[in-house]
PDB file of N, CA and C in Angstrom:
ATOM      1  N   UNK A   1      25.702  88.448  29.377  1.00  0.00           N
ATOM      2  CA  UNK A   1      24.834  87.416  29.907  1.00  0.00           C
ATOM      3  C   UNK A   1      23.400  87.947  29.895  1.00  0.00           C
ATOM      4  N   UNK A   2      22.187  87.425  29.325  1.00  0.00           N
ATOM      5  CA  UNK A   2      21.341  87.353  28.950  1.00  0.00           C
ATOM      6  C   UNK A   2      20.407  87.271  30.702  1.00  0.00           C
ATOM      7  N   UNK A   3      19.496  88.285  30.821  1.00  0.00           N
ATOM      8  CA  UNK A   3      18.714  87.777  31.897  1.00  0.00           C
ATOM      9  C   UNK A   3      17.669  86.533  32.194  1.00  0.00           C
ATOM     10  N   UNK A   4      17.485  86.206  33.258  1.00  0.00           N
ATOM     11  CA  UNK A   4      16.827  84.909  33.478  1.00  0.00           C
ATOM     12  C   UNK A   4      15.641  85.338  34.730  1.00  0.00           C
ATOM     13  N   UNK A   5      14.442  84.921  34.026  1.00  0.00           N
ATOM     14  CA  UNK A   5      13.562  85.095  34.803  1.00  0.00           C
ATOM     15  C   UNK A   5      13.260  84.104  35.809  1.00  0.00           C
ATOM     16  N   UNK A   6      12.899  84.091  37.058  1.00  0.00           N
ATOM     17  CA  UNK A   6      12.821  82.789  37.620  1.00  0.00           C
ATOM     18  C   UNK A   6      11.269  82.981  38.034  1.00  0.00           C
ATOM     19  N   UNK A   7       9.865  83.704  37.523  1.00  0.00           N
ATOM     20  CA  UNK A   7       8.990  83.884  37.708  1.00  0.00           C
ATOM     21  C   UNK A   7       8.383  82.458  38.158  1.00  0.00           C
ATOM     22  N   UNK A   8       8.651  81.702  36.930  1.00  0.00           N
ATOM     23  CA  UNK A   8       7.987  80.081  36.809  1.00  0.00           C
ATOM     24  C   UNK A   8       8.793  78.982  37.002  1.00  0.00           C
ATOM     25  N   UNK A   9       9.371  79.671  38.282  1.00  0.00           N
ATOM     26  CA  UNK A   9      10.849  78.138  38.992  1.00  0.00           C
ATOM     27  C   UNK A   9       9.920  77.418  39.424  1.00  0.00           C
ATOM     28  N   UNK A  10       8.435  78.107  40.427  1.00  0.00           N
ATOM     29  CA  UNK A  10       7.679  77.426  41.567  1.00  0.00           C
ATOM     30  C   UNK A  10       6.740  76.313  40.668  1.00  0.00           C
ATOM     31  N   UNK A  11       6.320  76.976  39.790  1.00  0.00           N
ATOM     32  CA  UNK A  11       5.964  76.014  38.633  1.00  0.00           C
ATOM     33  C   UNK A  11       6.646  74.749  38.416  1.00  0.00           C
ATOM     34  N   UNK A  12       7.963  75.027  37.798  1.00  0.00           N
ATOM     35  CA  UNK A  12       8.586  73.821  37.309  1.00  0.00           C
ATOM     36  C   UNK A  12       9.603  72.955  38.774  1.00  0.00           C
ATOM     37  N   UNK A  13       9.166  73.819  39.883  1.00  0.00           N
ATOM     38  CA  UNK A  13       9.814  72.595  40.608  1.00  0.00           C
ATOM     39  C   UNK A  13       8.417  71.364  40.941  1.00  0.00           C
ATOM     40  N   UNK A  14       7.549  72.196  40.852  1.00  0.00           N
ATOM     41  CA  UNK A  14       6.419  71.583  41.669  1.00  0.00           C
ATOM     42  C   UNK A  14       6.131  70.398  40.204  1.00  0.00           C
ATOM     43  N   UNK A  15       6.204  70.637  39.210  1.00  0.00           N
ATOM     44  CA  UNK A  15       6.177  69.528  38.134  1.00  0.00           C
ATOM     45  C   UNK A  15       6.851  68.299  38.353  1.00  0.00           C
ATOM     46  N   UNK A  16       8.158  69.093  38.451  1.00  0.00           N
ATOM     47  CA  UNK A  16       9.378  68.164  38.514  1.00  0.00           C
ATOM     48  C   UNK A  16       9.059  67.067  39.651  1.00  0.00           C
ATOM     49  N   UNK A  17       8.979  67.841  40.738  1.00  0.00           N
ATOM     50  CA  UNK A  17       8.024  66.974  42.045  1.00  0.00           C
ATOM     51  C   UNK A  17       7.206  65.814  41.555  1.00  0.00           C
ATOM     52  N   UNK A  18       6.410  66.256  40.917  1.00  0.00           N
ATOM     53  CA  UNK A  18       5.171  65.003  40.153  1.00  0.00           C
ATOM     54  C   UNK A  18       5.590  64.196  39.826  1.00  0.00           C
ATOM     55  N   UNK A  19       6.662  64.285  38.746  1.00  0.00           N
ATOM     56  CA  UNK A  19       7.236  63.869  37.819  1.00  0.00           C
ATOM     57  C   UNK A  19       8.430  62.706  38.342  1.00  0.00           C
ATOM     58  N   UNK A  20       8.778  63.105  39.857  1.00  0.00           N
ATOM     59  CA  UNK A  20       9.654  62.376  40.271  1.00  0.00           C
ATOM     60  C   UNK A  20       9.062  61.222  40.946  1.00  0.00           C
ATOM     61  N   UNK A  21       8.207  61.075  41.112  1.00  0.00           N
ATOM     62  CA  UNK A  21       7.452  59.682  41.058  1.00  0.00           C
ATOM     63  C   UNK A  21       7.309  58.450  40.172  1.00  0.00           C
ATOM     64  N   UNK A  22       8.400  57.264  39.980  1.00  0.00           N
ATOM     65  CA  UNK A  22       7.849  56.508  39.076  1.00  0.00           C
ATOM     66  C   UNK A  22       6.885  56.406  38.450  1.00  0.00           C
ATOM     67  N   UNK A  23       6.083  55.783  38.915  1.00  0.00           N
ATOM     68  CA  UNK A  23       4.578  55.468  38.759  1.00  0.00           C
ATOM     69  C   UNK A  23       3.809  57.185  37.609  1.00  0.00           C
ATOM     70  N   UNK A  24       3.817  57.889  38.319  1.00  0.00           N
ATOM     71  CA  UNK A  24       3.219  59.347  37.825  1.00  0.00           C
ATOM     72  C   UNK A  24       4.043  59.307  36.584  1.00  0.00           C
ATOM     73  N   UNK A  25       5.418  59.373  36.509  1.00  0.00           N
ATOM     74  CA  UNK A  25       6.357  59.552  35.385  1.00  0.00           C
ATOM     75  C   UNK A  25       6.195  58.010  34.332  1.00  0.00           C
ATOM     76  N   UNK A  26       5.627  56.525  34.656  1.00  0.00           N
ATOM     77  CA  UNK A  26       4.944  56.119  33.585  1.00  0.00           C
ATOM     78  C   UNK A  26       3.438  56.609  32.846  1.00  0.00           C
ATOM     79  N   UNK A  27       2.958  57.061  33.911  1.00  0.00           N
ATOM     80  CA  UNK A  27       1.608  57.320  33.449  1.00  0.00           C
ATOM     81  C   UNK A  27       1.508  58.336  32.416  1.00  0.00           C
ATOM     82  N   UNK A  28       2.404  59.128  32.462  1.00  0.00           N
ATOM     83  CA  UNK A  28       2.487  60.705  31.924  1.00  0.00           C
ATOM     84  C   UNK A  28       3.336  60.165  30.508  1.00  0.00           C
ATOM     85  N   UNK A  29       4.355  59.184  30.675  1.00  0.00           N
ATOM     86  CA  UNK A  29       5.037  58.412  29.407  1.00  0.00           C
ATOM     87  C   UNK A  29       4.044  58.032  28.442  1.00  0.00           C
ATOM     88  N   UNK A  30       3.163  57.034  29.005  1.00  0.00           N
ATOM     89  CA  UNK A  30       2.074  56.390  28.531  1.00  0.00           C
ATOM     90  C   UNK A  30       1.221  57.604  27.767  1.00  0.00           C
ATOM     91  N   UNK A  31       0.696  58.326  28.256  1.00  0.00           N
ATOM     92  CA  UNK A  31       0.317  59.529  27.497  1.00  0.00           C
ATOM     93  C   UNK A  31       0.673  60.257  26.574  1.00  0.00           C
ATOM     94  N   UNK A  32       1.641  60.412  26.694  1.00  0.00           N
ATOM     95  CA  UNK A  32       2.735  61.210  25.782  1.00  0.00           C
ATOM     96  C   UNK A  32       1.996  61.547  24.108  1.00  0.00           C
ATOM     97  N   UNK A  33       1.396  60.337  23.515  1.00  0.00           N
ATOM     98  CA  UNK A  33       0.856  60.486  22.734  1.00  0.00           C
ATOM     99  C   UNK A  33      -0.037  60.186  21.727  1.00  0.00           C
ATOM    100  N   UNK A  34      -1.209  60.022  23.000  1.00  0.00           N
ATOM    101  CA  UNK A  34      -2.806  59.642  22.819  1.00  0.00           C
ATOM    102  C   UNK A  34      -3.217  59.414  24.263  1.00  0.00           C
ATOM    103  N   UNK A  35      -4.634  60.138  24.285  1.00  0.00           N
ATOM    104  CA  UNK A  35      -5.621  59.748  25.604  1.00  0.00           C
ATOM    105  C   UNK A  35      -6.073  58.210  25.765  1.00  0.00           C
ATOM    106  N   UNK A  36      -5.980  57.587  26.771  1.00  0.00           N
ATOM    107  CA  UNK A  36      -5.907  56.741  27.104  1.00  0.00           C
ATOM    108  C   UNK A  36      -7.166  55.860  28.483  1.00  0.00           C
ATOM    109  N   UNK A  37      -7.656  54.974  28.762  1.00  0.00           N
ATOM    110  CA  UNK A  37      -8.785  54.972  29.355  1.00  0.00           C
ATOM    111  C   UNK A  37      -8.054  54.203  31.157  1.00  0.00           C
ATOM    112  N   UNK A  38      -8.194  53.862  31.825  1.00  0.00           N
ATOM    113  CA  UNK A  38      -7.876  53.381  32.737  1.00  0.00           C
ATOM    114  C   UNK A  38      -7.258  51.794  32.707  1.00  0.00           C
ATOM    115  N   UNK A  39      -7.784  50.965  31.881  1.00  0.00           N
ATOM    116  CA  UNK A  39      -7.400  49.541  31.321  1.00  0.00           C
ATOM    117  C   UNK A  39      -6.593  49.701  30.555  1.00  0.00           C
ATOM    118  N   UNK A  40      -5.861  50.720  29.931  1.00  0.00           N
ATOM    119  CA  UNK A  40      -5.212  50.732  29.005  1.00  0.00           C
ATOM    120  C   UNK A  40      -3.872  51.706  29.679  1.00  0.00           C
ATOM    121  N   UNK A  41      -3.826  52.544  30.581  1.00  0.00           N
ATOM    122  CA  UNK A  41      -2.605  52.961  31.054  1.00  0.00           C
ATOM    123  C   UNK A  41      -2.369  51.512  31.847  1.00  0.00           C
ATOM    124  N   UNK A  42      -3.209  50.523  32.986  1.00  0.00           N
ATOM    125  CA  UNK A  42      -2.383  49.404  33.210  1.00  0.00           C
ATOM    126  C   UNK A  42      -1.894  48.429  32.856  1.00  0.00           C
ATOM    127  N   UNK A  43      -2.754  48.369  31.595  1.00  0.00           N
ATOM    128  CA  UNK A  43      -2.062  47.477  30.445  1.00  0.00           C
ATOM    129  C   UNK A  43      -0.622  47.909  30.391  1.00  0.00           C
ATOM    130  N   UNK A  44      -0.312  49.267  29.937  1.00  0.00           N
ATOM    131  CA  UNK A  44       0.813  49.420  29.695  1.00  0.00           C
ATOM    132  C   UNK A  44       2.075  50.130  30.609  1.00  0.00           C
ATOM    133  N   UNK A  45       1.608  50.005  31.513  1.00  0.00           N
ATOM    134  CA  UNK A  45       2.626  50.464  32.776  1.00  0.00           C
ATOM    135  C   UNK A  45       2.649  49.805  33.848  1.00  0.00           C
ATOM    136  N   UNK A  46       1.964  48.718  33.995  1.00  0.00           N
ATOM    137  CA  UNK A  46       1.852  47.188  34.909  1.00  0.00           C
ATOM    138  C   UNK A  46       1.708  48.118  36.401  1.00  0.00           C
ATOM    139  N   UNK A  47       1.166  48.807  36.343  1.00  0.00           N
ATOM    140  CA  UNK A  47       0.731  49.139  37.732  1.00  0.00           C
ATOM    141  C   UNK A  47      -1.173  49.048  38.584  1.00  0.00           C
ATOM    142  N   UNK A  48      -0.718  48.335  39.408  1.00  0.00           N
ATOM    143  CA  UNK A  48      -2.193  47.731  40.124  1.00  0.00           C
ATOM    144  C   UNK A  48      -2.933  48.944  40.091  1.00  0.00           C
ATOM    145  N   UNK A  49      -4.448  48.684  40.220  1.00  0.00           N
ATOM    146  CA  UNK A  49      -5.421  49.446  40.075  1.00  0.00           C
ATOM    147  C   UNK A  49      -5.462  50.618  40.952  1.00  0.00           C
ATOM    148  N   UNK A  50      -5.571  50.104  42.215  1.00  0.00           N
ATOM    149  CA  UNK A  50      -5.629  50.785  43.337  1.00  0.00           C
ATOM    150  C   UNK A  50      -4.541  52.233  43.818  1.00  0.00           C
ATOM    151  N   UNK A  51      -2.881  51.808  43.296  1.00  0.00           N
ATOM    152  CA  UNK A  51      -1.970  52.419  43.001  1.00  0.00           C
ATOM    153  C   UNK A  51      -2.534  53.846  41.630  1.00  0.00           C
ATOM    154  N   UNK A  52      -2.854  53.357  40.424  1.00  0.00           N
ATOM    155  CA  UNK A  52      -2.930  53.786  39.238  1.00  0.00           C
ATOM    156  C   UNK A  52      -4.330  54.854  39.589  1.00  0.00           C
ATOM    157  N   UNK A  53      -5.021  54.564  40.294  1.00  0.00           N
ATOM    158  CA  UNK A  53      -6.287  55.164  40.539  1.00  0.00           C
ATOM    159  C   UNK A  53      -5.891  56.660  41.503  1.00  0.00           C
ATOM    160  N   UNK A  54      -5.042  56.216  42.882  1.00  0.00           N
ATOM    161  CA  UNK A  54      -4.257  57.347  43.083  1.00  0.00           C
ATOM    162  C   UNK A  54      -3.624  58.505  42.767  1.00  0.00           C
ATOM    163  N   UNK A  55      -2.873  57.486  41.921  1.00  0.00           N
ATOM    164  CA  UNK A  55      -1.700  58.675  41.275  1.00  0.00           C
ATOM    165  C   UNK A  55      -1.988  59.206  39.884  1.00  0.00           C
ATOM    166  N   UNK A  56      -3.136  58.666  39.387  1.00  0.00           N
ATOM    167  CA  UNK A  56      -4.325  59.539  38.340  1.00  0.00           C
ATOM    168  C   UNK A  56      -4.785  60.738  39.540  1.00  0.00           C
ATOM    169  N   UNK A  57      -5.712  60.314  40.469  1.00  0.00           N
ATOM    170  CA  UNK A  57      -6.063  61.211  41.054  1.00  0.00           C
ATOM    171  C   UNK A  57      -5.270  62.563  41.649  1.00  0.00           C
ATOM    172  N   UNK A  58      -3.828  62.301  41.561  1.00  0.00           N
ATOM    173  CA  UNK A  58      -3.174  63.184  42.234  1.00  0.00           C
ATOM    174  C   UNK A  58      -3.264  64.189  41.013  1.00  0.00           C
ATOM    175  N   UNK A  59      -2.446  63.327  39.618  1.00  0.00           N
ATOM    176  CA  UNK A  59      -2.114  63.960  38.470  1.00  0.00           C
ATOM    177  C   UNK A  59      -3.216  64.804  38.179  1.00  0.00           C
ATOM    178  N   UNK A  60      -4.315  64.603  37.788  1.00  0.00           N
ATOM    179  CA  UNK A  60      -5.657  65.276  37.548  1.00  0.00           C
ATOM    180  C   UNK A  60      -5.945  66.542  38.474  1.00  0.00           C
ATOM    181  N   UNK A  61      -5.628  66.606  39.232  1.00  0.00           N
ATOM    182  CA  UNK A  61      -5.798  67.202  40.724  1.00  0.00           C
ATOM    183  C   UNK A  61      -4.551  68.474  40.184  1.00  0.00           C
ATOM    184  N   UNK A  62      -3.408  67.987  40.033  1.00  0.00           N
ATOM    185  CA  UNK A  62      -2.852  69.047  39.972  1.00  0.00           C
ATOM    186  C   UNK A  62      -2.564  70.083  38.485  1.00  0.00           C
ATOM    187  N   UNK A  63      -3.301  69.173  37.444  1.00  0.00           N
ATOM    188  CA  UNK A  63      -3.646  70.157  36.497  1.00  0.00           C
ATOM    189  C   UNK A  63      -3.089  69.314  35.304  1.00  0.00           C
ATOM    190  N   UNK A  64      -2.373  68.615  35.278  1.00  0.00           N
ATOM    191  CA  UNK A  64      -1.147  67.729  34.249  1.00  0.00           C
ATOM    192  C   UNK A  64      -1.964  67.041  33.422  1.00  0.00           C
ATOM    193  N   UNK A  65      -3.286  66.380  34.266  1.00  0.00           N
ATOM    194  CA  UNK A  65      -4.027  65.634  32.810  1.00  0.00           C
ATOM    195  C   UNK A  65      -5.341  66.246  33.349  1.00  0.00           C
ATOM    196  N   UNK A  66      -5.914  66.248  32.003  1.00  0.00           N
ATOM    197  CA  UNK A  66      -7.711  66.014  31.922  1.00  0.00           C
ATOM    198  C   UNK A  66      -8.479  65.027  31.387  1.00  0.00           C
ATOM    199  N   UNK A  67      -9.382  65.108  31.857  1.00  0.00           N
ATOM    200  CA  UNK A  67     -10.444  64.166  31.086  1.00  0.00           C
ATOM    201  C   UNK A  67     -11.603  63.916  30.295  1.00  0.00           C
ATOM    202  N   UNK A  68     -11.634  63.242  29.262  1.00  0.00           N
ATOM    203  CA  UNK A  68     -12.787  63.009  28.452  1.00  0.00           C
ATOM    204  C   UNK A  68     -13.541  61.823  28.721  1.00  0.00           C
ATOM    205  N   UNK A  69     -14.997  61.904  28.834  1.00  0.00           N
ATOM    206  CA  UNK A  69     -15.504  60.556  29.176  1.00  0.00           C
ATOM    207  C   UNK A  69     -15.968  59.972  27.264  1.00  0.00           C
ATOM    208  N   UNK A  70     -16.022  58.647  27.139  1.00  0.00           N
ATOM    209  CA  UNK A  70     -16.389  58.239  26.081  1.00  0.00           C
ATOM    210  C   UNK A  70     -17.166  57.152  26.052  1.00  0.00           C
ATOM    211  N   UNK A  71     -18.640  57.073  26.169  1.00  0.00           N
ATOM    212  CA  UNK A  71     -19.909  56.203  26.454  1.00  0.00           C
ATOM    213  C   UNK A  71     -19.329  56.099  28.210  1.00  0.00           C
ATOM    214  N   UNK A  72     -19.235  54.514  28.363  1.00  0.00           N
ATOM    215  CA  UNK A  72     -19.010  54.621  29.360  1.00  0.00           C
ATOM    216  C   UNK A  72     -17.126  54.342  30.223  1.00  0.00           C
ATOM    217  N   UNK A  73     -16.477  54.698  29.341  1.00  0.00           N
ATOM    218  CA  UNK A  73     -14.752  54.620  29.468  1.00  0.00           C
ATOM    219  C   UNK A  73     -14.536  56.509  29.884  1.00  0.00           C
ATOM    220  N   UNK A  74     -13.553  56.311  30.647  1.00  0.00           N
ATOM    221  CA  UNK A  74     -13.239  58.028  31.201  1.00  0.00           C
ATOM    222  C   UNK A  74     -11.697  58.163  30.298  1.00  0.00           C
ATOM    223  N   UNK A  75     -11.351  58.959  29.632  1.00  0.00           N
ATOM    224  CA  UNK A  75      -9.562  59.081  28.884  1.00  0.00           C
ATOM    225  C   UNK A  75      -8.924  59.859  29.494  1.00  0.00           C
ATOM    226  N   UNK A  76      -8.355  59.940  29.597  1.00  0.00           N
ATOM    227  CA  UNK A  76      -7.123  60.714  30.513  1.00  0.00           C
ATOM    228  C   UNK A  76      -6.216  60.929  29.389  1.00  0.00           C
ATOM    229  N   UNK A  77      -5.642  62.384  29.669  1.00  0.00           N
ATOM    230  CA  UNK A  77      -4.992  62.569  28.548  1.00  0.00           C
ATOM    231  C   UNK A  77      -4.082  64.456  29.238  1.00  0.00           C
ATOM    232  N   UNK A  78      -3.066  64.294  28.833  1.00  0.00           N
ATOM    233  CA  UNK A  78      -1.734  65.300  29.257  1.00  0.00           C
ATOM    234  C   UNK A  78      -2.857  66.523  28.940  1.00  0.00           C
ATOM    235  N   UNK A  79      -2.604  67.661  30.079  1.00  0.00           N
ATOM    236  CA  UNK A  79      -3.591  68.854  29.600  1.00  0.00           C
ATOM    237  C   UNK A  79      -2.908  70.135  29.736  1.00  0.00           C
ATOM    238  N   UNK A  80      -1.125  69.872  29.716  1.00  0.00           N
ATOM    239  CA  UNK A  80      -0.264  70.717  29.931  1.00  0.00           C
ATOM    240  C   UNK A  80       0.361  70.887  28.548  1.00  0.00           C
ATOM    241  N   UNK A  81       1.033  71.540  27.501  1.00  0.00           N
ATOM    242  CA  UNK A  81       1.214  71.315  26.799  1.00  0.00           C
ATOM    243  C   UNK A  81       3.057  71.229  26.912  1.00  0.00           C
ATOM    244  N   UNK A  82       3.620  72.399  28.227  1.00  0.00           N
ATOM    245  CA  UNK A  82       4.483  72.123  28.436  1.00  0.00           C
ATOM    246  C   UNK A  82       5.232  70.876  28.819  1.00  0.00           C
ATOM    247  N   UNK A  83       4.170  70.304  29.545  1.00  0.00           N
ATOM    248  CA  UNK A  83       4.892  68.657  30.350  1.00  0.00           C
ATOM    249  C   UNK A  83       4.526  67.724  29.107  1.00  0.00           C
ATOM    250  N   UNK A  84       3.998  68.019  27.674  1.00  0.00           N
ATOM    251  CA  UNK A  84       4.292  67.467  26.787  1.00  0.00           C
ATOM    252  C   UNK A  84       5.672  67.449  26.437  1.00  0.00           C
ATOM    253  N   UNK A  85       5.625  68.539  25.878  1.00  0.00           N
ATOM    254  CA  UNK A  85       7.370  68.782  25.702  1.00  0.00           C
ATOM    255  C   UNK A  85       7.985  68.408  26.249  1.00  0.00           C
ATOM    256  N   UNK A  86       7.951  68.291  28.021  1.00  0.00           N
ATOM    257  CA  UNK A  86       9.217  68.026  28.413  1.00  0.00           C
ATOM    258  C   UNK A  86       9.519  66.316  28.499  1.00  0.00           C
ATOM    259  N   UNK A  87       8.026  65.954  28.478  1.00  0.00           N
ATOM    260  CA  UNK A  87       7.904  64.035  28.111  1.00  0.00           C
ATOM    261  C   UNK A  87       8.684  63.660  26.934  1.00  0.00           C
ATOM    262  N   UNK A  88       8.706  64.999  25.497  1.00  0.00           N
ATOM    263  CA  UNK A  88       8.641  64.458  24.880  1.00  0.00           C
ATOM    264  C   UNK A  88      10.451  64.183  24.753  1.00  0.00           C
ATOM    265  N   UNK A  89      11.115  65.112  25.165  1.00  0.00           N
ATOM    266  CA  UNK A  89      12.407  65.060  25.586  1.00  0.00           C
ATOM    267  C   UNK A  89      12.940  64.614  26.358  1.00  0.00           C
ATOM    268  N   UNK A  90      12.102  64.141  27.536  1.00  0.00           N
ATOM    269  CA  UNK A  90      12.866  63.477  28.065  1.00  0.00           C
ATOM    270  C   UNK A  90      12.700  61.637  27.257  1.00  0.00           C
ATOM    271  N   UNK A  91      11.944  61.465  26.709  1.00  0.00           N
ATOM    272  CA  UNK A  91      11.738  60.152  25.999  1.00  0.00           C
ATOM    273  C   UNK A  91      12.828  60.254  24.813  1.00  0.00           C
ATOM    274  N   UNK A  92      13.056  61.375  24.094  1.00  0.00           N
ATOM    275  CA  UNK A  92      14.303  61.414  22.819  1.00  0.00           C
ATOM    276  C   UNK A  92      15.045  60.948  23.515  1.00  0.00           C
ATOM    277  N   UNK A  93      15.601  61.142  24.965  1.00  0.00           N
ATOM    278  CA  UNK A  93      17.009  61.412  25.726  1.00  0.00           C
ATOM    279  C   UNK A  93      17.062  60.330  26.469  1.00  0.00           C
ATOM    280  N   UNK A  94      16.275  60.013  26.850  1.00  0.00           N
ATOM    281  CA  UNK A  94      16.687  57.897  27.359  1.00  0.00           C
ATOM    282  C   UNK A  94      15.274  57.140  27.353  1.00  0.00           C
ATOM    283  N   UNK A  95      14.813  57.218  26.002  1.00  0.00           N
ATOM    284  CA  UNK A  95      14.040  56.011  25.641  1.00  0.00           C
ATOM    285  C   UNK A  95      14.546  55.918  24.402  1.00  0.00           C
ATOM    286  N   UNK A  96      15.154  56.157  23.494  1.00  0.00           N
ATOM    287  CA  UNK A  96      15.659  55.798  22.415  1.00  0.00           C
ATOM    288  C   UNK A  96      16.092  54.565  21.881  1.00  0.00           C
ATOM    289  N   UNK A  97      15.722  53.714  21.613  1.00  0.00           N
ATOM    290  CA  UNK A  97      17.121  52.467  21.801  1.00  0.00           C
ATOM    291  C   UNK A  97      18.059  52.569  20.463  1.00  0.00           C
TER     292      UNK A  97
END
């Protein structure tokens, strides 16, 4: 049996945490693959402003996305490369149809 480091458990629980939020876990979907501006994650994840403005703020806050401003639109966009990956698998694994 092969050793297992658990250096970066505190890491990936505290993701997982994020992640277990609907709302956070569309936003981060929505991302998956292209930055995106604020009218355009509620376009596509039907979540009210006020909600979406939050749970951007949390996400941003804890490191998962960053941002680019463009004239006057702000993009938000995944700044983890791991919680790419793991979007991107978890989307192979039940978004497939």
């Amino acid at each position: 049996m092969s050793d297992i480091n658990f250096t970066q458990l505190p890491k990936a629980v505290s993701v997982l945490k994020l992640l277990a939020n609907p709302d956070r876990l569309k936003i981060v979907c929505a991302l998956e693959r292209q930055a995106l501006n604020v009218g355009e994650i509620a376009a596509l994840t039907n979540i009210l402003q006020p909600t979406l403005s939050q749970q951007l703020g949390i996400l941003r806050q804890s490191g998962l996305l960053s941002t680019k401003k463009q004239g006057k639109f702000v993009y938000y966009q995944l700044a983890d490369d791991k919680v790419m990956r793991l979007i991107g698998s978890l989307h192979e694994l039940y978004c497939q149809l």
